[in-house]
Each structure stands twice: as C-alpha cells, then as structure tokens.
Protein backbone atom coordinates (compact mmCIF):
# COMPACT_ATOMS: atom_id res chain seq x y z
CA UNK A 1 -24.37 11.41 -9.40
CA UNK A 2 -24.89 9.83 -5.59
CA UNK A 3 -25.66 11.28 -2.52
CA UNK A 4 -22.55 13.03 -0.67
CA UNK A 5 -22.11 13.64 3.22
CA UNK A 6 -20.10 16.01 4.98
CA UNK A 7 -19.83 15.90 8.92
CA UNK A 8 -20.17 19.79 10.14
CA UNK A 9 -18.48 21.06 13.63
CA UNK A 10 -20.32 24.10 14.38
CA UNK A 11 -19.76 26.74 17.06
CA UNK A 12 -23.06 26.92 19.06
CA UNK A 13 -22.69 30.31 20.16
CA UNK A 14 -23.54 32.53 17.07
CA UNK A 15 -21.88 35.88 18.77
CA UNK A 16 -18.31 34.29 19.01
CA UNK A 17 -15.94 34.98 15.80
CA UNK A 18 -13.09 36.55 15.49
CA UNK A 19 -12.61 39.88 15.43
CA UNK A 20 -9.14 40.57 13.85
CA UNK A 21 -6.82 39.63 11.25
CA UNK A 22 -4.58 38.01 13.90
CA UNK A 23 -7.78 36.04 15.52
CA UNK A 24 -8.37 35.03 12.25
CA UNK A 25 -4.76 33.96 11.51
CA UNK A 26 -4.33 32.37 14.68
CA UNK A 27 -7.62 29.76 14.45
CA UNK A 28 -6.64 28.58 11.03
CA UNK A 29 -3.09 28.11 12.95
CA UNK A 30 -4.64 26.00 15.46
CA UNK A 31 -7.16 23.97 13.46
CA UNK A 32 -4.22 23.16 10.18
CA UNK A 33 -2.21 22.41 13.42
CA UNK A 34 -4.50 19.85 15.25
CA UNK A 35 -5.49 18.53 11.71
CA UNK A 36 -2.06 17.64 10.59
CA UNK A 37 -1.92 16.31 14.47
CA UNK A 38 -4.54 13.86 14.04
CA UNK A 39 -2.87 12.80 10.38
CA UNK A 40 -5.90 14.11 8.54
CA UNK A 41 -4.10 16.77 5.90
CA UNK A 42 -0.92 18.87 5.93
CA UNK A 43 -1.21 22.19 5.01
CA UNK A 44 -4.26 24.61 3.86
CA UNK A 45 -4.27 25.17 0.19
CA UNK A 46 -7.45 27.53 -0.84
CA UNK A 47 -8.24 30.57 0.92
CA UNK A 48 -10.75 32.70 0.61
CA UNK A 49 -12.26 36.19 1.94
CA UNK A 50 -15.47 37.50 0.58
CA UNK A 51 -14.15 38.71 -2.94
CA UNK A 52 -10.31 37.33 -2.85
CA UNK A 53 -9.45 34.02 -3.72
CA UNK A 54 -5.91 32.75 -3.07
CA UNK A 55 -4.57 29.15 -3.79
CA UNK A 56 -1.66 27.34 -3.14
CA UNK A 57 0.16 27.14 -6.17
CA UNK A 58 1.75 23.12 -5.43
CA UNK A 59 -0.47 21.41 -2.90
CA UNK A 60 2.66 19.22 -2.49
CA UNK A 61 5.03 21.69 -0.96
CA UNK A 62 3.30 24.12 2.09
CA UNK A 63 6.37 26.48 1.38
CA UNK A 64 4.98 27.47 -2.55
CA UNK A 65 3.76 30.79 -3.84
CA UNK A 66 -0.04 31.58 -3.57
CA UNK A 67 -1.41 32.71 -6.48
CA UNK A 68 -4.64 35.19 -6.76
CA UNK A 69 -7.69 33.88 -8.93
CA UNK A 70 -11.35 35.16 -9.48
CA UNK A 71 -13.68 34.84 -7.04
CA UNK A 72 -17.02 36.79 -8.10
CA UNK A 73 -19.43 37.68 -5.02
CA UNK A 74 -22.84 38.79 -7.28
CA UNK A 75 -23.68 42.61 -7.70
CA UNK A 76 -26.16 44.50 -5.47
CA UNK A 77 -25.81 42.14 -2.35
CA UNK A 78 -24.86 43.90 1.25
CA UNK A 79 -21.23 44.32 1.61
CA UNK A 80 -21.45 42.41 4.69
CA UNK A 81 -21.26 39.49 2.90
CA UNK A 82 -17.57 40.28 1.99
CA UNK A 83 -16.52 39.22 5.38
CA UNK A 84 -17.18 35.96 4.91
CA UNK A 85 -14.37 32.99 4.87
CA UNK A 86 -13.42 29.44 4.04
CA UNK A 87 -10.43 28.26 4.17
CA UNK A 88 -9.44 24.48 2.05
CA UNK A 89 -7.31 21.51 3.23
CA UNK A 90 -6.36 18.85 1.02
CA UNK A 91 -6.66 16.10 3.14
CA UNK A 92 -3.98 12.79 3.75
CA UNK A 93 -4.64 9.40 2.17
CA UNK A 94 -4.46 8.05 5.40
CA UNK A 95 -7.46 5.47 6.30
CA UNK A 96 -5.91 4.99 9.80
CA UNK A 97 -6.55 8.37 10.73
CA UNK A 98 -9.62 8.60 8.95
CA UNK A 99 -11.03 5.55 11.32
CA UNK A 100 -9.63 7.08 14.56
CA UNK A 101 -12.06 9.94 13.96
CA UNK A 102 -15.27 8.28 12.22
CA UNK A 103 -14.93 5.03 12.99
CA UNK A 104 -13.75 1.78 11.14
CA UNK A 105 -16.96 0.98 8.96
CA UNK A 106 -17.77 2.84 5.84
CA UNK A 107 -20.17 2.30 2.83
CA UNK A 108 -21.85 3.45 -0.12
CA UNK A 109 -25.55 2.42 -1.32
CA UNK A 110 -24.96 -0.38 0.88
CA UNK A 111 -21.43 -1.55 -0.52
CA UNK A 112 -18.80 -1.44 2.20
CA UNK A 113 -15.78 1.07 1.52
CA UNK A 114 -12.30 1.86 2.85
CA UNK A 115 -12.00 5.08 4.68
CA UNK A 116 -11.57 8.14 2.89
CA UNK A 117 -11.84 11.51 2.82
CA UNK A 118 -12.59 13.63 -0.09
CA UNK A 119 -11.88 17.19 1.44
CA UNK A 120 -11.90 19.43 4.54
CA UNK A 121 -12.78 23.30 4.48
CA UNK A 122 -13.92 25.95 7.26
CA UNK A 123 -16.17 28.49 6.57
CA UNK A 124 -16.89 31.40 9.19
CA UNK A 125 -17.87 34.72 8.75
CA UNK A 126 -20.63 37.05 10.50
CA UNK A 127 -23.65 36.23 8.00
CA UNK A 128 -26.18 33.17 8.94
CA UNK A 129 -25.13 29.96 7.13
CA UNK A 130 -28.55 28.14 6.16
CA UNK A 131 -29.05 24.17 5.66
CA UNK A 132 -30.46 23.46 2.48
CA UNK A 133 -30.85 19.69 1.39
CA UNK A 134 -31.42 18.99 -2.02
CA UNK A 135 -32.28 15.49 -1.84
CA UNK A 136 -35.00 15.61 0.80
CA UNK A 137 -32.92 13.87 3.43
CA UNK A 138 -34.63 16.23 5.72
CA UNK A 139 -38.22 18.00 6.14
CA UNK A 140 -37.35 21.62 6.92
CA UNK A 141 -39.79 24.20 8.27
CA UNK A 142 -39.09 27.66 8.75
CA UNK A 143 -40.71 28.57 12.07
CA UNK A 144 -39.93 32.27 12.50
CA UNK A 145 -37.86 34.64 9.89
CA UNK A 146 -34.98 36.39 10.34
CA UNK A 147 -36.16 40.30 11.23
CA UNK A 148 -33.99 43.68 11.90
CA UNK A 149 -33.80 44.47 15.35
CA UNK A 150 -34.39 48.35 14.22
CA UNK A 151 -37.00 48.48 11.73
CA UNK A 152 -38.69 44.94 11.98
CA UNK A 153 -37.88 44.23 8.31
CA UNK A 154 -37.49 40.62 7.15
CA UNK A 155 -34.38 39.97 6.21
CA UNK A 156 -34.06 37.47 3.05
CA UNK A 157 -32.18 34.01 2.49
CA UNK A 158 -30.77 33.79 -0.68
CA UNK A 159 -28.90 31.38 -2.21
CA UNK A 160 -25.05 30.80 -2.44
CA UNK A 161 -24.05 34.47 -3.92
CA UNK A 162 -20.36 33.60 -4.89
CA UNK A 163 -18.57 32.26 -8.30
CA UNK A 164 -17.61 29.65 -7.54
CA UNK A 165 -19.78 29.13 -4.61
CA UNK A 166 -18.59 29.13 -1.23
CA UNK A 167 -21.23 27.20 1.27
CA UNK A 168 -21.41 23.89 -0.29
CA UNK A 169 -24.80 23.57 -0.79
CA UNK A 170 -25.92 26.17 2.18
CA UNK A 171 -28.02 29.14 1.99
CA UNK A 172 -26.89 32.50 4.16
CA UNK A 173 -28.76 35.54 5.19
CA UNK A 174 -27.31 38.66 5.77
CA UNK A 175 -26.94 39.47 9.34
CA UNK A 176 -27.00 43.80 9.16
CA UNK A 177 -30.23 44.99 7.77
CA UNK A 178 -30.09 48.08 4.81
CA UNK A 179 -31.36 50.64 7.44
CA UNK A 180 -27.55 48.89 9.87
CA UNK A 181 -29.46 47.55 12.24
CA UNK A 182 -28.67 44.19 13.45
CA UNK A 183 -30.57 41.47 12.27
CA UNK A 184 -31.91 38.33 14.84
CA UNK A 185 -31.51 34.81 13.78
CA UNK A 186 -34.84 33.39 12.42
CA UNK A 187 -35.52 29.65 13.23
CA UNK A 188 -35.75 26.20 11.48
CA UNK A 189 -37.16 22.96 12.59
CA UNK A 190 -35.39 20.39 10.94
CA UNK A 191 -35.96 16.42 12.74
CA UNK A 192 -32.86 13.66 13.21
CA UNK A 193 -32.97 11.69 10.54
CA UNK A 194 -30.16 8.16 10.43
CA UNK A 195 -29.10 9.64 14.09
CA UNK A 196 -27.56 13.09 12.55
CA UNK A 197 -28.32 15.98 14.65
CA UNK A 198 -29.94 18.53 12.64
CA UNK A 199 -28.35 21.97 12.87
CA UNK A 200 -29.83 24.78 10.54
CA UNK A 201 -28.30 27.80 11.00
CA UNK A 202 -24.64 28.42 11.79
CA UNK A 203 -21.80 31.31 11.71
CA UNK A 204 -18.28 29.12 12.08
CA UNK A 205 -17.79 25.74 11.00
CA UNK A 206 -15.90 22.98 10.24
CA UNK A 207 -16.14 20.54 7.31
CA UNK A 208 -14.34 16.75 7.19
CA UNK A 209 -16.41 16.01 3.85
CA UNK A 210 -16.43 12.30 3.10
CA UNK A 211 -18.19 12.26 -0.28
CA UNK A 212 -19.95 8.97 -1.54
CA UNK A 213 -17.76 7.51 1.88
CA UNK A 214 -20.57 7.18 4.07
CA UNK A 215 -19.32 6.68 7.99
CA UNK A 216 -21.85 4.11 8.71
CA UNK A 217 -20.25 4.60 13.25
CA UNK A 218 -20.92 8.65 12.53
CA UNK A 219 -24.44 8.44 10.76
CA UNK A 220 -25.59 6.03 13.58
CA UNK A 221 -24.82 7.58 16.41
CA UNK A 222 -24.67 11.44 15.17
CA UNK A 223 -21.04 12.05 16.53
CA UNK A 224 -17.83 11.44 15.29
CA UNK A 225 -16.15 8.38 17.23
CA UNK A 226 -13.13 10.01 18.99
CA UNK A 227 -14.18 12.34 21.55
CA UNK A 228 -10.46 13.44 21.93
CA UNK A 229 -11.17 14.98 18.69
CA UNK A 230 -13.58 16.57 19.21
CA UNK A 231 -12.12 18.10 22.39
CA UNK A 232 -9.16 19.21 20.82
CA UNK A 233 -11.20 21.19 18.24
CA UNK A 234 -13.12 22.86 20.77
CA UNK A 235 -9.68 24.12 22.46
CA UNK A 236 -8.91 25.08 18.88
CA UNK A 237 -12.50 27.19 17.99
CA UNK A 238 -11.90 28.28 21.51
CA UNK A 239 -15.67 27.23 21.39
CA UNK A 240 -18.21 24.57 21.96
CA UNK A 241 -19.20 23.04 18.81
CA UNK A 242 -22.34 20.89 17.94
CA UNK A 243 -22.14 18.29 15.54
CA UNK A 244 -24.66 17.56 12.12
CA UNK A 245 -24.87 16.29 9.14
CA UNK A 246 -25.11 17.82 5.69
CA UNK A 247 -25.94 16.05 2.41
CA UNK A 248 -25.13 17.11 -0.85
C-alpha cells in the first residue's frame, strides 16, 4: 500500500451551493460537460445523496439503467448530513488529456510514470468537509472549533459516517447545531508542504484523483498546469475555486 494523491478544486466561498434539485442537476451538467470537453471521462456513473446510492449499471454505454444499491449513513447522526453529495466519473485512458491539465511529468517513489488517472468524483453538500492526512504529509492544528451561533455549543468532527464512505479520507462536521442554530466554521492551520496549498475545510469540491500517479508539474508548483482549465471550471461551479492537495 503507497501513498495516493488527489488534486481538490474547492469553492472558496463556503455560503455558495445550490439550492435546488435543478441547481443541482444543472452543475453536474456543466462539470460532466467541460470534463468530457477536456477528454478527461465521458459520462458520470455513481451518484449519491446522503442515504441513496445509484450506479450506472454499464459504465460503457451513458444511455443504461441506474440501478439502486445500499448506502448506510450511521444511526443517531443529524439529518443534515443527508444532504450531502458526490457524484463519480470514470475517467478516459487518455494520457494526452491527462498532460494538458497536470502537466507532462509524472512519478511514483521516484520512478517516472505515464499519465493517468485513477478516478474523478465531486462531493458538495452543506456540512464542513475536514482534511485529515493519514500519513503525516501535513502538521495540522486546530486553532479555533466549530461553535453554534445560538447556544455557543461546540459542534463535533467526526469521522466519515457513511457505508461505504463518502469523503475519501475527509472528516465533516455538521453545520446546524441540535438546538437549529447555525453553526460557524472552526479553523485549521495546516503549512504548504511539496508546493500544495493547504486547504482544510471545504463545502463543494472537485476531485481528479491520480492515485500512486504523482504529477511531479502539479505538486511543484501547487496548481494544475492549464489555467484554461481551471477557468472553465470556475464558469462551471459558477464559483472561484482554490486549489490543494489531499493524500491518501
């Protein structure tokens, strides 16, 4: 088992989500759109909302019948937590396109590679997304907890509450408080480490995750090479995004 990286797009503004089922429906039109634009996948082919699970039942053909599975969100957690999302491409075999976006050099424990991807997902929802890093590629300190607005309790981080899990090795906190107050987004210090900005909390994201492909351009200089990109995914979030790292 090696080290994995994924390369997270994150809206910086922690207010803006959608608000309806056609929002919703129209970003993952616009972000399957600009992916399959840039050559990186085809179609989306997991879907999933809080405690529904859909998948595509032929990842070859876009056109197939989804079919329901279980998706398990653990008992006696707030309900707000069934609003969250993630959505699944499969991506292309394409190492052209791959390079356009993260540059031409790739390796793995210091053996070059050719350009791959391993898999692409969104997640979004109204909860705070935590970074964790299990292999200590990071030193994070918690410099002020997240606290309801209303009755000044601390709100908890816990762990990934779904089966299967949903955050890919992130932590969330709830962001209502029992009493329904609103609950304020505590704070993390977390410092650049191989160039990656370090973001550690986050509502909407997006996830090109390279595995043991390591994007030597992306890891130096903490941004994925084609600005164009990065643009176009911005008109797509109808957002600006900040870019990180995340190790798994």
């Amino acid at each position: 088992m090696g080290v994995e990286y994924k390369h997270g797009f994150a809206v910086k503004d922690l207010n803006k989500l959608p608000t309806t089922e056609k929002d919703f429906d129209l970003l993952q039109k616009r972000v399957s759109e600009l992916l399959t634009k840039w050559g990186l996948t085809e179609t989306c082919v997991e879907r999933r909302t809080g405690t529904t699970r859909e998948i595509l039942s032929d990842f070859s053909d876009p056109k197939s019948d989804w079919q329901t599975k279980n998706q398990k969100l653990q008992n006696g957690l707030p309900s707000i937590l069934e609003q969250e999302r993630r959505l699944d491409w499969q991506p292309l075999e394409d190492e052209e396109a791959i390079q356009k976006i993260a540059g031409r050099d790739f390796e793995y424990s210091g053996v070059e590679k050719e350009a791959e991807l391993q898999w692409i997902y969104m997640q979004l929802g109204p909860s705070f997304k935590i970074y964790s890093d299990p292999y200590g590629k990071f030193t994070i300190e918690q410099t002020n907890p997240f606290v309801c607005s209303s009755c000044g309790k601390e709100t908890s981080v816990i762990e990934d509450p779904w089966i299967p899990g949903m955050l890919e090795q992130h932590r969330i906190c709830p962001s209502m408080c029992t009493c329904g107050g609103t609950v304020n987004p505590g704070s993390f210090r977390i410092p650049y480490k191989d160039g990656t900005p370090s973001t550690a909390i986050w509502k909407s994201a997006l996830f090109p995750d390279f595995g043991k492909c390591h994007p030597k351009t992306v890891l130096w200089a903490g941004r994925t090479q084609s600005r164009e990109f990065v643009d176009e995914l911005e008109e797509a979030f109808e957002s600006e995004l900040t870019q990180f790292g995340s190790w798994c």
